[in-house]
C-alpha atoms as a PDB file:
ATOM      1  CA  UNK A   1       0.077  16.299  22.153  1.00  0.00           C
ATOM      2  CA  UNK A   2       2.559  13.567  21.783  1.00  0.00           C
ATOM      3  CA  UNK A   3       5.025  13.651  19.008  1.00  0.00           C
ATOM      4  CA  UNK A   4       4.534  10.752  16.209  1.00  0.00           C
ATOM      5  CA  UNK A   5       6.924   7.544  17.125  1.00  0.00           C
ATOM      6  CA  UNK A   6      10.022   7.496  15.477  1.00  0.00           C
ATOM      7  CA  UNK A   7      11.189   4.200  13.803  1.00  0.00           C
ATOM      8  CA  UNK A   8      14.432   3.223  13.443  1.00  0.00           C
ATOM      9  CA  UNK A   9      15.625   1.964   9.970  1.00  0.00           C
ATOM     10  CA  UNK A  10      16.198  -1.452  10.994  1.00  0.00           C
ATOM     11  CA  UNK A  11      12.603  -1.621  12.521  1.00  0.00           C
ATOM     12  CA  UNK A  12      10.888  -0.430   9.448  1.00  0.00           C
ATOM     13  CA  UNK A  13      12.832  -2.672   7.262  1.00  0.00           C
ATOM     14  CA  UNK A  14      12.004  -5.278   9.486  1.00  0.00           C
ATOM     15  CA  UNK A  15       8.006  -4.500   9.368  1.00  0.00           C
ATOM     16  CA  UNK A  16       7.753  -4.223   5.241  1.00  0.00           C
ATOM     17  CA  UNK A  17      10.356  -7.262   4.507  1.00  0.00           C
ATOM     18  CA  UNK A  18      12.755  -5.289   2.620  1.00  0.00           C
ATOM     19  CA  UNK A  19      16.601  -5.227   2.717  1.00  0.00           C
ATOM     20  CA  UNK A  20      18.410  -2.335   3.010  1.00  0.00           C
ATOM     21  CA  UNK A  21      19.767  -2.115  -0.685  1.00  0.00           C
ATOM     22  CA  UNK A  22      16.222  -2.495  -1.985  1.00  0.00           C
ATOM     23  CA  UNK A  23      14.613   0.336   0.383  1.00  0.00           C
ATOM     24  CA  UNK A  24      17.269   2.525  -0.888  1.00  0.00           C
ATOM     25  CA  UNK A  25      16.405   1.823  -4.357  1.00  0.00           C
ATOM     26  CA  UNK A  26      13.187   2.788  -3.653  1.00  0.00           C
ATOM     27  CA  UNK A  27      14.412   5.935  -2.036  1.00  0.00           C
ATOM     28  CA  UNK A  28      16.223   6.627  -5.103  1.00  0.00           C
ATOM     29  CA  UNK A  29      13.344   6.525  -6.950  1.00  0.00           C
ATOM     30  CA  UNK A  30      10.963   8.873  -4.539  1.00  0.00           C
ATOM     31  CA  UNK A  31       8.925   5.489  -3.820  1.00  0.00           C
ATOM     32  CA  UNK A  32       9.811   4.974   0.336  1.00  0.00           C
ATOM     33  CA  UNK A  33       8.494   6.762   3.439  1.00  0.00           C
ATOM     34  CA  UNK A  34      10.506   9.592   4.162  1.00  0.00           C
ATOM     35  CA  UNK A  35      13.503   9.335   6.063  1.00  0.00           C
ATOM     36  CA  UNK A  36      14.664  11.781   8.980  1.00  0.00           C
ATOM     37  CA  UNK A  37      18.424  12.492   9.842  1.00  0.00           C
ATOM     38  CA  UNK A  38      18.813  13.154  13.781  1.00  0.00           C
ATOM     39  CA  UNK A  39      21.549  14.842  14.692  1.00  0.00           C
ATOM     40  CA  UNK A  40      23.887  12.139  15.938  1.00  0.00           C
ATOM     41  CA  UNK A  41      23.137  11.088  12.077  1.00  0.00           C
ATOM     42  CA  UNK A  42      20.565   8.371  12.731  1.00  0.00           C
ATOM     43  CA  UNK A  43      17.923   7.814  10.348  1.00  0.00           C
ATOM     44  CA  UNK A  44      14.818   7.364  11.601  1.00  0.00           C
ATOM     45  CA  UNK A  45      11.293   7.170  10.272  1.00  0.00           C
ATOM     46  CA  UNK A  46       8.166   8.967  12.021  1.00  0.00           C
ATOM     47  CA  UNK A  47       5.071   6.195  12.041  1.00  0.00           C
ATOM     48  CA  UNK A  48       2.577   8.922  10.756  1.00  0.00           C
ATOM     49  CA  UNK A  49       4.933   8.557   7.569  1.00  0.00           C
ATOM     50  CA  UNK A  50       5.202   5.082   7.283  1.00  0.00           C
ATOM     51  CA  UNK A  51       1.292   4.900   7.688  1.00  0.00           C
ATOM     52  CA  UNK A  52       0.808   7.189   5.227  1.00  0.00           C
ATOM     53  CA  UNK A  53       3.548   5.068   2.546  1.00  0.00           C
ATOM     54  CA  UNK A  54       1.477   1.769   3.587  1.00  0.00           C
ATOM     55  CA  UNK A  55      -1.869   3.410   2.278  1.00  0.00           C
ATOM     56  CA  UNK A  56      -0.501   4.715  -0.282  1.00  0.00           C
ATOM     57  CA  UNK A  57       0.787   1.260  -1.375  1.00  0.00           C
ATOM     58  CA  UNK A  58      -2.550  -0.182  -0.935  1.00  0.00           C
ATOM     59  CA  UNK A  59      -4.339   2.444  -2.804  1.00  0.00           C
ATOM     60  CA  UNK A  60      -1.595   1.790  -5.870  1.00  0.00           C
ATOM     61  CA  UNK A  61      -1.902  -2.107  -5.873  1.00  0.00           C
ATOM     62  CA  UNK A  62      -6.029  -1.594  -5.809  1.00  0.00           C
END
């Protein structure tokens, strides 16, 4: 089995309109998909997570 995409932090920020200093702020406040440190130091974030973040926003806005 194939492991789940990885998304780079520019490409998620792109897909749910959000700047940088907002997502962050989110982060802060345990409310954004999960980020992953590679080990070059590149943050990345798995599409299974940012899925999972999207429903969960639905289900909170319903």
């Amino acid at each position: 089995m194939a492991s789940p995409k990885k998304l780079k932090l520019a490409e998620v920020l792109d897909e749910i309109d959000m700047s940088r200093a907002a997502f962050y702020r989110m982060r802060a406040r345990g409310q954004a998909p999960r980020l992953q440190r590679l080990p070059n130091g590149h943050l990345r974030v798995s599409r299974d997570d940012l899925d999972a973040w999207w429903a969960a926003c639905e289900q909170r806005a319903a």
